[in-house]
Protein backbone atom coordinates (compact mmCIF):
# COMPACT_ATOMS: atom_id res chain seq x y z
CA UNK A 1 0.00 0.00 0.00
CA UNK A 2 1.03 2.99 -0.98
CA UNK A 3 2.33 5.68 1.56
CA UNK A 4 -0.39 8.33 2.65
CA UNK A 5 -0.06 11.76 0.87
CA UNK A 6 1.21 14.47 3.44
CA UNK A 7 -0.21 17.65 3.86
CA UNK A 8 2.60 20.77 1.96
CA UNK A 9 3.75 22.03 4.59
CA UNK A 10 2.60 25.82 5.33
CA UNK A 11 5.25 28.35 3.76
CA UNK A 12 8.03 29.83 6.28
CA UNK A 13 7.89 32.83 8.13
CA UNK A 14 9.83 35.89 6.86
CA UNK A 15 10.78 39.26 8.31
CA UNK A 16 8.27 41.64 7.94
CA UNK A 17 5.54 39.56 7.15
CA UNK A 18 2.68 41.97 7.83
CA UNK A 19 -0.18 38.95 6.94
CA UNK A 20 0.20 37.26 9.81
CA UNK A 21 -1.21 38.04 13.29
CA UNK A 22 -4.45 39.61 13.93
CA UNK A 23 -4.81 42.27 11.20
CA UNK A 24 -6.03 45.49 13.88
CA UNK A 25 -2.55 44.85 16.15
CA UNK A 26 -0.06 44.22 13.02
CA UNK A 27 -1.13 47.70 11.11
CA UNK A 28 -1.03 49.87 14.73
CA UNK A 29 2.33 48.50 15.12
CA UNK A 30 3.47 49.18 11.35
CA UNK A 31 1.63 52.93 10.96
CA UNK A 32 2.99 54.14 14.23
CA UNK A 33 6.48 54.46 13.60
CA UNK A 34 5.68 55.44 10.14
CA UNK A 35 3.86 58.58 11.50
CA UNK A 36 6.26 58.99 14.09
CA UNK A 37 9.14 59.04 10.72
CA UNK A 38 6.21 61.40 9.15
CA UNK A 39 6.48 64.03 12.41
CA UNK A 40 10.18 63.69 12.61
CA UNK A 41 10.35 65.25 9.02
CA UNK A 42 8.33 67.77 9.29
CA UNK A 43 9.79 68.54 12.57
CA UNK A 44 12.70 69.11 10.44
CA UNK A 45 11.60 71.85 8.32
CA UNK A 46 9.77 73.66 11.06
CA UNK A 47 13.52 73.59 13.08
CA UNK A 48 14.91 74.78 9.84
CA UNK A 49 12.42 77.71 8.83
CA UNK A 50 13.11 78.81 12.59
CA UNK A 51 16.68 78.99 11.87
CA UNK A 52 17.38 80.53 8.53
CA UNK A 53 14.15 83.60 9.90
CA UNK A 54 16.21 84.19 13.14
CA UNK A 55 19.73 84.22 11.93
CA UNK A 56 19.44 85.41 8.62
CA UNK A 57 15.94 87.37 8.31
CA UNK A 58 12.72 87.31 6.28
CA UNK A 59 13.98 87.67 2.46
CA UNK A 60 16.42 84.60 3.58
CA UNK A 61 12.73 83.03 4.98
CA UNK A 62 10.86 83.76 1.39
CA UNK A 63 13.70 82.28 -0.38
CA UNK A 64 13.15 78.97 1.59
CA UNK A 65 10.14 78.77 0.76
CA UNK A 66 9.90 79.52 -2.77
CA UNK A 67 12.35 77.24 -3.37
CA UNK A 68 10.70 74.48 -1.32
CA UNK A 69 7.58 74.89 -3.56
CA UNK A 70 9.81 73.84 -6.78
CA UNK A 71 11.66 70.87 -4.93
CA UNK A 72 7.77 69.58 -3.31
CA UNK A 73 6.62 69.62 -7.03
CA UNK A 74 10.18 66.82 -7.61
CA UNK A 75 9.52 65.09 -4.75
CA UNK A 76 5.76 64.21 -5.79
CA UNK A 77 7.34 62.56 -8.41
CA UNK A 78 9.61 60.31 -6.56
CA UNK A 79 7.12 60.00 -4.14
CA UNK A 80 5.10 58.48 -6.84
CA UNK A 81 7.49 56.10 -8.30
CA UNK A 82 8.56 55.11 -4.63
CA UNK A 83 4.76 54.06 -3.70
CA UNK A 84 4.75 52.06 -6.76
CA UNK A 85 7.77 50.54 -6.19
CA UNK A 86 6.50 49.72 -2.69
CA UNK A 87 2.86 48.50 -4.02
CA UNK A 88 4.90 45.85 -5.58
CA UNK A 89 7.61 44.89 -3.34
CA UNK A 90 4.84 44.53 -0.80
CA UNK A 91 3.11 42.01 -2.93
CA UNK A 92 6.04 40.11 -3.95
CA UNK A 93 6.94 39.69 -0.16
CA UNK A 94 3.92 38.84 0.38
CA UNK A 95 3.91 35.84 -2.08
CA UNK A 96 7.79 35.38 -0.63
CA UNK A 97 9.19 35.84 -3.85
CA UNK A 98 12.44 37.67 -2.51
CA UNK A 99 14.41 37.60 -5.63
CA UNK A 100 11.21 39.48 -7.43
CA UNK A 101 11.24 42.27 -4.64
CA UNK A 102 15.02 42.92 -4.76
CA UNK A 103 14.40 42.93 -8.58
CA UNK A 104 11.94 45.52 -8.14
CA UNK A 105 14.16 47.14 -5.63
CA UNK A 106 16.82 47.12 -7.66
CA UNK A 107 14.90 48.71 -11.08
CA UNK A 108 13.39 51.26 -8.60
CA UNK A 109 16.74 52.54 -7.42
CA UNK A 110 18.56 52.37 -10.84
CA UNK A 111 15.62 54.41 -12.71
CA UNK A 112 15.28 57.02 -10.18
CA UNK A 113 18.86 57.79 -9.52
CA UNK A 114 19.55 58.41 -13.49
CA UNK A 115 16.14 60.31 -13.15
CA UNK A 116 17.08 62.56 -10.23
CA UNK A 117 20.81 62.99 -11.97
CA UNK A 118 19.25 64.40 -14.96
CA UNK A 119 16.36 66.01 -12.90
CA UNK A 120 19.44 67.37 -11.45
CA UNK A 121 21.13 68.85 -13.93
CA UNK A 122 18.25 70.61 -15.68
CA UNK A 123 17.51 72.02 -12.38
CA UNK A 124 20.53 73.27 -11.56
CA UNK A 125 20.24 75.30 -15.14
CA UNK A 126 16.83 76.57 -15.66
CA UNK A 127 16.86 77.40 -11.37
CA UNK A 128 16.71 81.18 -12.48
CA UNK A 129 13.76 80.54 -15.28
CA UNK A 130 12.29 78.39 -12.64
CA UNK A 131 12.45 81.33 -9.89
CA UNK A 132 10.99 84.15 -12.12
CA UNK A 133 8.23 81.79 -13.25
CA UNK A 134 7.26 81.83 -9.18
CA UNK A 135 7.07 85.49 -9.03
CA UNK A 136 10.21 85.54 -6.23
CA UNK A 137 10.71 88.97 -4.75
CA UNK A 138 13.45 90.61 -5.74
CA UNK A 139 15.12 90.73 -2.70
CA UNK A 140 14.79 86.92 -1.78
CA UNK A 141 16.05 85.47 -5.68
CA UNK A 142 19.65 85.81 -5.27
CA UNK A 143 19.22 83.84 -1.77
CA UNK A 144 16.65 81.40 -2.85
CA UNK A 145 18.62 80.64 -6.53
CA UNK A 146 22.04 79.45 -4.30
CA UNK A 147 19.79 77.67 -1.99
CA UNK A 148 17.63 75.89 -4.92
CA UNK A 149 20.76 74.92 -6.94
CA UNK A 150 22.66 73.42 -3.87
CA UNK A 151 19.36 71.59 -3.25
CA UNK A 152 19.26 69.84 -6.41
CA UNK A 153 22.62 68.94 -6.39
CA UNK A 154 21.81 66.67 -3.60
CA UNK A 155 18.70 65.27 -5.07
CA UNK A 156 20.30 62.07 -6.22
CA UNK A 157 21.04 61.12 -2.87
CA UNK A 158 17.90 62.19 -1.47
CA UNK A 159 15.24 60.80 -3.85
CA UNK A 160 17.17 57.05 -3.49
CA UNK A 161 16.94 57.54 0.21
CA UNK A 162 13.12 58.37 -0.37
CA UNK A 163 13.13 55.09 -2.68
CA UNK A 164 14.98 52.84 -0.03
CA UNK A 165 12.86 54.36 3.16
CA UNK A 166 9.68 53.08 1.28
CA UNK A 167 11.82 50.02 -0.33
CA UNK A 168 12.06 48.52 3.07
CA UNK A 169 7.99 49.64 4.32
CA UNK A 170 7.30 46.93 1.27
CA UNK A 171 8.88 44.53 3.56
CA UNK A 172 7.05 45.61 6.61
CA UNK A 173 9.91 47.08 7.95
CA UNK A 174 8.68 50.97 9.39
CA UNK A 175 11.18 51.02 11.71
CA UNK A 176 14.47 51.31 9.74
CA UNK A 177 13.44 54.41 8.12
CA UNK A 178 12.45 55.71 11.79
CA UNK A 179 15.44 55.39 13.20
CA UNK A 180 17.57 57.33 9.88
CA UNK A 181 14.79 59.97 9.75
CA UNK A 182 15.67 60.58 13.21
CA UNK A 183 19.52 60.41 12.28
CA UNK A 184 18.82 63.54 9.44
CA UNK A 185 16.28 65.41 11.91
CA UNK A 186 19.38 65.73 14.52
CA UNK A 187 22.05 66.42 12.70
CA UNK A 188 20.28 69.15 10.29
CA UNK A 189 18.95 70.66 13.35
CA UNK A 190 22.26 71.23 15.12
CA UNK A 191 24.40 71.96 12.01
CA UNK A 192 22.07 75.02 10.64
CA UNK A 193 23.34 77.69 12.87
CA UNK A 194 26.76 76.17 12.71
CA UNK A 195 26.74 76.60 8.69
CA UNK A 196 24.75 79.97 9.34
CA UNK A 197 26.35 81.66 11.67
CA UNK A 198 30.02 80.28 11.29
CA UNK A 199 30.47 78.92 14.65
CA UNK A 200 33.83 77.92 15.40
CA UNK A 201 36.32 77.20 12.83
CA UNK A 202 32.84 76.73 10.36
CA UNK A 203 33.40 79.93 8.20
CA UNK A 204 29.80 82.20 7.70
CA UNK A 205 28.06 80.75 4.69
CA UNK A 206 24.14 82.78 5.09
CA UNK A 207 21.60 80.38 3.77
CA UNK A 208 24.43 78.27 1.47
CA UNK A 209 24.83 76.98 5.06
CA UNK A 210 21.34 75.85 5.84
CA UNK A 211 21.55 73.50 2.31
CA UNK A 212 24.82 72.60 3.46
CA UNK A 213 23.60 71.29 6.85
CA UNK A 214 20.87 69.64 4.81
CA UNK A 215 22.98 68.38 2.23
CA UNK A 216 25.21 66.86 4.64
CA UNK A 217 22.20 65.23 7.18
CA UNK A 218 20.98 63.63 4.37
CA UNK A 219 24.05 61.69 2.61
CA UNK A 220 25.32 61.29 6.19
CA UNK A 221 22.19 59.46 7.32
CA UNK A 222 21.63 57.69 3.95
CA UNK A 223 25.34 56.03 3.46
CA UNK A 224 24.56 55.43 7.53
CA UNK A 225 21.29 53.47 6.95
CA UNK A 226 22.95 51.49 3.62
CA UNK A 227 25.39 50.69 5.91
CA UNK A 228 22.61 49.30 8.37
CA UNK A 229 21.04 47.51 6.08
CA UNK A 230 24.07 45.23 4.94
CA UNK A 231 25.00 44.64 8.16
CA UNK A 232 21.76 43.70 9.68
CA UNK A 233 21.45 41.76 6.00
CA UNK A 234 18.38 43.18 5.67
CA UNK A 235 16.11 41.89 2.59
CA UNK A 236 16.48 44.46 -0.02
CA UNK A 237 20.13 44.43 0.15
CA UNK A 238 22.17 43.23 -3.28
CA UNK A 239 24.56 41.29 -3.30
CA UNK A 240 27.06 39.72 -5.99
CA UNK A 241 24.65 38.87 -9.41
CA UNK A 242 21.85 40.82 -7.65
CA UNK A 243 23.67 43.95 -8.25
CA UNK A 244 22.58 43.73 -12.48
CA UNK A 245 19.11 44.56 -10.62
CA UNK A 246 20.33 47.66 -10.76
CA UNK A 247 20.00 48.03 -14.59
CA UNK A 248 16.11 48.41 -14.92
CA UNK A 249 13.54 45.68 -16.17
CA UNK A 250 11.26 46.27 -18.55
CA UNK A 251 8.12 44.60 -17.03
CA UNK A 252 9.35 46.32 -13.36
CA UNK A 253 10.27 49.80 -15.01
CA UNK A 254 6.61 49.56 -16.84
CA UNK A 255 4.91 48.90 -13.62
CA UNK A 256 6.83 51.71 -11.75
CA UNK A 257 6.24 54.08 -14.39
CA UNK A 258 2.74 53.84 -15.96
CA UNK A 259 1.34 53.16 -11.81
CA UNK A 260 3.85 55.60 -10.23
CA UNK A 261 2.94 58.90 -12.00
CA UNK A 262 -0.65 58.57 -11.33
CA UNK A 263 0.22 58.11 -7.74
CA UNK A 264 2.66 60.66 -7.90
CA UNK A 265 -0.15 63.32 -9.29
CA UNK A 266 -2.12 62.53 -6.82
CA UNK A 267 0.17 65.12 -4.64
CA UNK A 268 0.16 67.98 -7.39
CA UNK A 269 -3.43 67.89 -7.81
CA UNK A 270 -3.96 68.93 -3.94
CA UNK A 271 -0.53 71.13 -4.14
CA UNK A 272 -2.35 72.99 -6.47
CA UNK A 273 -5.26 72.97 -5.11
CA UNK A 274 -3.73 74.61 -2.00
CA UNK A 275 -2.39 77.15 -4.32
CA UNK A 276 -5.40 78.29 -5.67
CA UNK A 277 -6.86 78.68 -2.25
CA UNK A 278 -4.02 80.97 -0.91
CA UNK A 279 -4.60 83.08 -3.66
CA UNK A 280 -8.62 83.47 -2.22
CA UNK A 281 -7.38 83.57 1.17
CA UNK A 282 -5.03 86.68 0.36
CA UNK A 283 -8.20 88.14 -0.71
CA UNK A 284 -9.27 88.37 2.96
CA UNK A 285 -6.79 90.55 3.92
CA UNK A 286 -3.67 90.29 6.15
CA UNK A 287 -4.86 89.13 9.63
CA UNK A 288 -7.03 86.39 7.51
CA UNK A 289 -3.55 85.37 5.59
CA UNK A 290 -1.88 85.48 8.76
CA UNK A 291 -4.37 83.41 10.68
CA UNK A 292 -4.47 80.90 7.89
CA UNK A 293 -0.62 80.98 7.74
CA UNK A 294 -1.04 79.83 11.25
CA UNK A 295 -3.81 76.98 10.96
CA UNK A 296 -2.06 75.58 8.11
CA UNK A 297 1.25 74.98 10.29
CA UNK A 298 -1.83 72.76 12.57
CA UNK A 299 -3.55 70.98 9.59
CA UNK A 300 0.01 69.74 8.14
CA UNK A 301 0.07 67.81 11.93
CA UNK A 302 -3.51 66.81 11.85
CA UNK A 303 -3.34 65.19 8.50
CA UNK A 304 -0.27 63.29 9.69
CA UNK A 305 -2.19 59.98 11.03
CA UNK A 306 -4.17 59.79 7.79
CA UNK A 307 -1.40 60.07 5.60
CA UNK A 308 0.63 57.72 7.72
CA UNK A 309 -2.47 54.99 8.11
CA UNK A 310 -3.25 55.18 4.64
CA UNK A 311 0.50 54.48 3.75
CA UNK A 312 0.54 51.88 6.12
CA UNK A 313 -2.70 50.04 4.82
CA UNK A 314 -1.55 50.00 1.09
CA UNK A 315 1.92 48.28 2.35
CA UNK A 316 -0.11 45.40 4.53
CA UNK A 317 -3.13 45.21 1.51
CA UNK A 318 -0.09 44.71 -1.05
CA UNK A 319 1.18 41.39 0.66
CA UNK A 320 -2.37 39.83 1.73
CA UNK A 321 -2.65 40.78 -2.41
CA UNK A 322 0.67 38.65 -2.51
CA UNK A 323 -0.20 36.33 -0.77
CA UNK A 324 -3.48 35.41 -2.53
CA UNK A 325 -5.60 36.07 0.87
CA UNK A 326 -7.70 38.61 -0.99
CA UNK A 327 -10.98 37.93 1.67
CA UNK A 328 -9.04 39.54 3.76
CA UNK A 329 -8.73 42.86 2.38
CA UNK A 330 -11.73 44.09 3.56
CA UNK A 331 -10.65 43.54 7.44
CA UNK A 332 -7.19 45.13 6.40
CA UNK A 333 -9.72 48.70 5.53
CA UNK A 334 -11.95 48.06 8.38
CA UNK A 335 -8.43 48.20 10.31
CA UNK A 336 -7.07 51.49 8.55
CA UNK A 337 -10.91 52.96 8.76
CA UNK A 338 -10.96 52.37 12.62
CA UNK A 339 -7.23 53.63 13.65
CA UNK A 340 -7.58 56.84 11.62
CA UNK A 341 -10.80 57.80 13.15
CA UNK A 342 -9.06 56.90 16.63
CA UNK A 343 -5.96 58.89 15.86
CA UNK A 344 -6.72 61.82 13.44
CA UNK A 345 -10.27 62.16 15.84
CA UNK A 346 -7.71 62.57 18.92
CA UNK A 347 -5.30 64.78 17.65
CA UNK A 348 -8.18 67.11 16.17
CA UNK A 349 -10.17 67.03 19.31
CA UNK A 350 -6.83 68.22 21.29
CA UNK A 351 -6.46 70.83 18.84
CA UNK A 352 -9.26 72.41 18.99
CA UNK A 353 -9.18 72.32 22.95
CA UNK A 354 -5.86 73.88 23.30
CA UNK A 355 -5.42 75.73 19.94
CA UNK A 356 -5.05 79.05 21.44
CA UNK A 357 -1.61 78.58 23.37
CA UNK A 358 -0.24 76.86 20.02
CA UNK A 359 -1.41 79.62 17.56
CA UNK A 360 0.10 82.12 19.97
CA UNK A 361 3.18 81.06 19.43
CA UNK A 362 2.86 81.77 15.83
CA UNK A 363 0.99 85.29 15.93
CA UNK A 364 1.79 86.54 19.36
CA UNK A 365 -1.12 86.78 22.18
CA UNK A 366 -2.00 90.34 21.17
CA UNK A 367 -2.48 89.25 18.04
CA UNK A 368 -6.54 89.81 16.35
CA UNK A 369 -5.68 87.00 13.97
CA UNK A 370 -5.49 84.41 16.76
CA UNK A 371 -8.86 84.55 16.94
CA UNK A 372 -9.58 84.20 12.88
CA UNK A 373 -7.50 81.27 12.99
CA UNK A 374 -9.49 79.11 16.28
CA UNK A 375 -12.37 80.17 14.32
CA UNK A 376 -10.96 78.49 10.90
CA UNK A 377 -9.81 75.81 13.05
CA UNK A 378 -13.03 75.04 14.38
CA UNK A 379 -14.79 75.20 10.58
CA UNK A 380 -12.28 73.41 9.35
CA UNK A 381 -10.50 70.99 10.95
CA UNK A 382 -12.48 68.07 11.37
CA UNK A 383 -12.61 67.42 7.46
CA UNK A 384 -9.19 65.55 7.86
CA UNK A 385 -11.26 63.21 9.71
CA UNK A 386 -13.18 62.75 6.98
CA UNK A 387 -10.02 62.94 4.51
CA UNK A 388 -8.48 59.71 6.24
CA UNK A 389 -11.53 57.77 5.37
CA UNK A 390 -10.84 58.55 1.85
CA UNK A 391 -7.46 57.74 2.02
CA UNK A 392 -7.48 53.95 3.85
CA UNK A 393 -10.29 53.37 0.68
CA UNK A 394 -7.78 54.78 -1.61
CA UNK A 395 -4.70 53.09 -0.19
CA UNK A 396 -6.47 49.41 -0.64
CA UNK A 397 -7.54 50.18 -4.16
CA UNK A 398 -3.84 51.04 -4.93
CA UNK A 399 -2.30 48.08 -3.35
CA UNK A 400 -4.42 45.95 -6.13
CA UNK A 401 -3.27 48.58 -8.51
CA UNK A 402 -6.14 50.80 -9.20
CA UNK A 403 -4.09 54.37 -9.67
CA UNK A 404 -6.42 56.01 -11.66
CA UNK A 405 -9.28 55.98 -9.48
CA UNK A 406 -8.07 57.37 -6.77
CA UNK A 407 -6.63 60.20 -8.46
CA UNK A 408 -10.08 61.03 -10.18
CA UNK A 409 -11.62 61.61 -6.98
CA UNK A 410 -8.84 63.53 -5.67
CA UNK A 411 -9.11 66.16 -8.43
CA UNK A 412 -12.79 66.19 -8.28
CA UNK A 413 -13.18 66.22 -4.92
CA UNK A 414 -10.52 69.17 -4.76
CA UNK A 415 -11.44 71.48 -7.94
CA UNK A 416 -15.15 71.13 -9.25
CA UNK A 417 -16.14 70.29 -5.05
CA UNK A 418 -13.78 72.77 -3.09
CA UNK A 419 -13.74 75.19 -5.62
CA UNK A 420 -17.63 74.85 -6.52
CA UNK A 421 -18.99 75.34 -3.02
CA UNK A 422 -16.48 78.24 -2.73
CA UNK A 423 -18.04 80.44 -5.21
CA UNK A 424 -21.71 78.96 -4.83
CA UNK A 425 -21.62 80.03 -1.45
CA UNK A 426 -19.38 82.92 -1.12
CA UNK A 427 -21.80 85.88 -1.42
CA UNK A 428 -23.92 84.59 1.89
CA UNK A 429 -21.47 82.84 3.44
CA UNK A 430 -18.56 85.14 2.97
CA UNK A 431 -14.64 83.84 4.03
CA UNK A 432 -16.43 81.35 5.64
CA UNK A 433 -17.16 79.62 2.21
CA UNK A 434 -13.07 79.16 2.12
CA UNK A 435 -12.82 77.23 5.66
CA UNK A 436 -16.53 75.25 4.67
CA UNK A 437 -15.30 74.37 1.47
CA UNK A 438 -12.68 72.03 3.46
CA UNK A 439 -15.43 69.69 5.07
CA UNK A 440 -17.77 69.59 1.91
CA UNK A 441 -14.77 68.49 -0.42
CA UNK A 442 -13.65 65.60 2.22
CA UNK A 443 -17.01 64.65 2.47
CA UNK A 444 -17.41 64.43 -1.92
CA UNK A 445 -14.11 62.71 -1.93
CA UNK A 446 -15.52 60.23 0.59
CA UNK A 447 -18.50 59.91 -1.03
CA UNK A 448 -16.56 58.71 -4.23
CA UNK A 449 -14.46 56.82 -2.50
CA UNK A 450 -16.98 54.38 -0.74
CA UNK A 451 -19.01 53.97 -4.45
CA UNK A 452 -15.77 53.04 -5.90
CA UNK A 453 -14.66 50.60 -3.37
CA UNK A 454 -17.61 48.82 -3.02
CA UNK A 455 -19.64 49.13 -6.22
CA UNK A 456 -16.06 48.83 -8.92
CA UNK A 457 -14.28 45.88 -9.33
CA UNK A 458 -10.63 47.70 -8.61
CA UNK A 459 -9.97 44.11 -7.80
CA UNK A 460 -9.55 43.31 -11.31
CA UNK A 461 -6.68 45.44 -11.65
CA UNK A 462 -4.19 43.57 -12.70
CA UNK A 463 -0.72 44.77 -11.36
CA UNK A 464 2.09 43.47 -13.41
CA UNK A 465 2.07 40.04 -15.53
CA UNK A 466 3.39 36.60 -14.31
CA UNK A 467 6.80 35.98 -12.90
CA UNK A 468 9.48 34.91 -15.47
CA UNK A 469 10.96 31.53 -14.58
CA UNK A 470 14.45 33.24 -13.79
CA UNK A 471 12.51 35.75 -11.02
CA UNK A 472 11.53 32.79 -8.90
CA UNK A 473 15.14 30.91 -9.48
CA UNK A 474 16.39 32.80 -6.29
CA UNK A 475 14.13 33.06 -2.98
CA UNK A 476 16.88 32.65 -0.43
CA UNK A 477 15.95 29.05 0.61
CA UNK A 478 12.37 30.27 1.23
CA UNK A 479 9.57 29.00 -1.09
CA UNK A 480 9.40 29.83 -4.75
CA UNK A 481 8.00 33.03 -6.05
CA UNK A 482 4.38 33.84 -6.68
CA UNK A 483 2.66 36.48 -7.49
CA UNK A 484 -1.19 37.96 -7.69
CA UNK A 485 -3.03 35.35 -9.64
CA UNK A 486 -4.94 37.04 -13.21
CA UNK A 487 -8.26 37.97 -12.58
């Protein structure tokens, strides 16, 4: 008689494996110290505006900023590329295909470091076109063109950092990038007024100093964390033949690309959105620009859980995609959908209990437009709320990847909804329209968003096509490679 037929045995258990455990614990534990990484950065730039207004002065101030508007329209695109990259590096770990998510690791890097080296380059030539096209004042462009060129010479470095920070969230790792965001917050922060000032032997250098100290924090923390990562022998690290990965792949390259710059527009529609509205707000008058000046320095903290949940809920949906547990998606959203009500409810509730004390400190205590701002912060406010729904909806779709979706809504919800209700309502309503028009396009947006996830099939999305027989060849000892069935 023939032997019985043994059950396979289950497949191993990797690092990072964010589909197993209950689903509620495993994405608190994953989204926290991405938010925490989210806080840290903006920490960063807060430090540094503080800086570069106190040692240098206002024009030094302006030129920051107008030069930060051209790099945040740069970074939108590596941010799209790098969620891309991590939609399917989550998936592939997810299936434990290891060789296919270095692969994808690998193209990711490659393409956006000859990307960023030509972005570069352009950059650092049409920085004075780019400048005047921004209106600059006169007195800030000569400060703001050495700042912007500096900048882009170290965009190489910092877009592949971006890549390799969201690289390793694929894997369910949210801690690595933590710990090196942390590494760039400290050092920037205490080399600024060193590279300012001239402190010590540290000649004066004016604002070339505060993209020095930037410069600097950033390839100091990156070579620090690439350094981390082949010690600890983390999973993304190449090694030997892995480093032709390097040299994009078609099929990788196609997925990065054609699901990357959707994702990636995503940002510029609302950047642009928030441009338009600035223009309306100036409208108001100065203690109305002021105020929102103020409230906006609050929103960019409130909208940190949602942003960080619904980052954290495409990275888990991606490997439950992976791994072919697709009935569990659903529980994976109810997860995201719970947690951001918990934490973007909390930190708006705070906020609008203690606003005052933390608005002072922007506009001063004597200040009339404190009380424009609690009252814009009590109109507005709660819509991010509502904005994190839309996002944990959004994030799942994009994990199966559905791109263009989500950026539909976005633009609809933020032009023809926003904008709409703005100038419907602005003869009765006045500048409230402006700080109403925040709720009413969260609440469109979420509107689309629930119709979309539950009456489209964005499951039918198919990602990228089937593994070649050479991507599964190399899975570490694990299990071969597999990756989201055709639907």
């Amino acid at each position: 008689m023939s032997d019985p037929i043994e059950p396979a045995a289950p497949p191993p258990e990797i690092r990072g494996d964010l589909t197993q455990g209950p689903i509620p614990r495993t994405l608190l534990m994953f989204a926290v110290p991405a938010l925490l990484t989210n806080i840290l950065q903006s920490l960063s730039g807060t430090v540094n505006a503080i800086w570069v207004g106190r040692l240098i002065g206002e024009e030094a101030l302006a030129a920051t900023a107008n030069a930060n508007i051209v790099m945040f329209l740069v970074a939108s695109m590596a941010f799209g590329f790098g969620m891309a990259a991590t939609v399917l590096i989550g998936q592939r770990w997810g299936a434990r295909n290891i060789d296919g998510a270095r692969r994808t690791f690998g193209t990711a890097v490659g393409f956006c470091a000859l990307l960023m080296v030509l972005i570069a380059a352009i950059g650092f030539a049409l920085a004075p076109a780019l400048l005047r096209a921004l209106a600059t004042p006169g007195g800030a462009y000569p400060l703001a063109l050495i700042y912007l060129r500096l900048i882009f010479l170290s965009m190489p470095f910092g877009m592949i950092s971006i890549i390799l920070s969201m690289g390793l969230r694929g894997t369910g790792d949210a801690k690595t990038p933590l710990i090196f965001m942390g590494v760039t917050v400290l050092i920037d922060a205490v080399l600024n007024p060193v590279f300012i000032a001239g402190i010590g032997p540290v000649p004066e250098m004016g604002i070339a100093g505060s993209a020095t100290a930037t410069i600097v924090a950033s390839m100091t923390s990156f070579v620090a964390m690439v350094i981390y990562v082949y010690r600890r022998d983390l999973p993304l690290r190449l090694r030997g033949r892995e480093l032709r990965y390097l040299v994009p792949a078609r099929a990788e390259l196609g997925f990065i690309v054609s699901k990357g710059l959707p994702m990636g527009a995503q940002m510029l529609v609302m950047s642009a959105a928030g441009i338009i509205l600035v223009g309306l707000v100036n409208r108001e008058g100065l203690m109305t620009t002021a105020a929102y000046g103020a409230t906006m320095q609050l929103f960019t903290y409130i909208q940190m859980p949602a942003m960080a949940i619904g980052g954290a809920v495409s990275a888990m949906a991606a490997q439950y995609i992976g791994a072919g547990k697709w009935n569990d998606l659903h529980a994976v959203t109810r997860a995201g959908l719970l947690l951001n009500l918990a934490f973007t409810g909390m930190m708006t509730l705070a906020l609008l209990l203690f606003d005052r004390p933390v608005l002072e400190l922007f506009l001063g205590p004597d200040s009339p437009a404190v009380d424009i701002a609690r009252h814009i912060q009590l109109l507005a406010s709660w819509n991010f709320v509502i904005f994190g729904v839309l996002m944990v909806y959004t994030a799942t779709m994009r994990a199966a990847g559905a791109v263009w979706v989500p950026l539909l809504i976005m633009g609809l919800a933020v032009f023809p909804a926003r904008l709409g209700f703005y100038y419907a309502t602005y003869d009765w309503l006045g500048a409230d329209s402006l700080w109403l028009s925040y709720p009413f396009s969260a609440m469109s947006g979420l509107i689309l968003g629930w119709l979309f996830y539950y009456r489209w099939n964005w499951r039918g999305e198919q990602p990228i096509g089937p593994r070649t027989a050479e991507e599964g060849s190399h899975t570490d000892g694990l299990v071969a490679g597999r990756m989201t069935p055709d639907l």
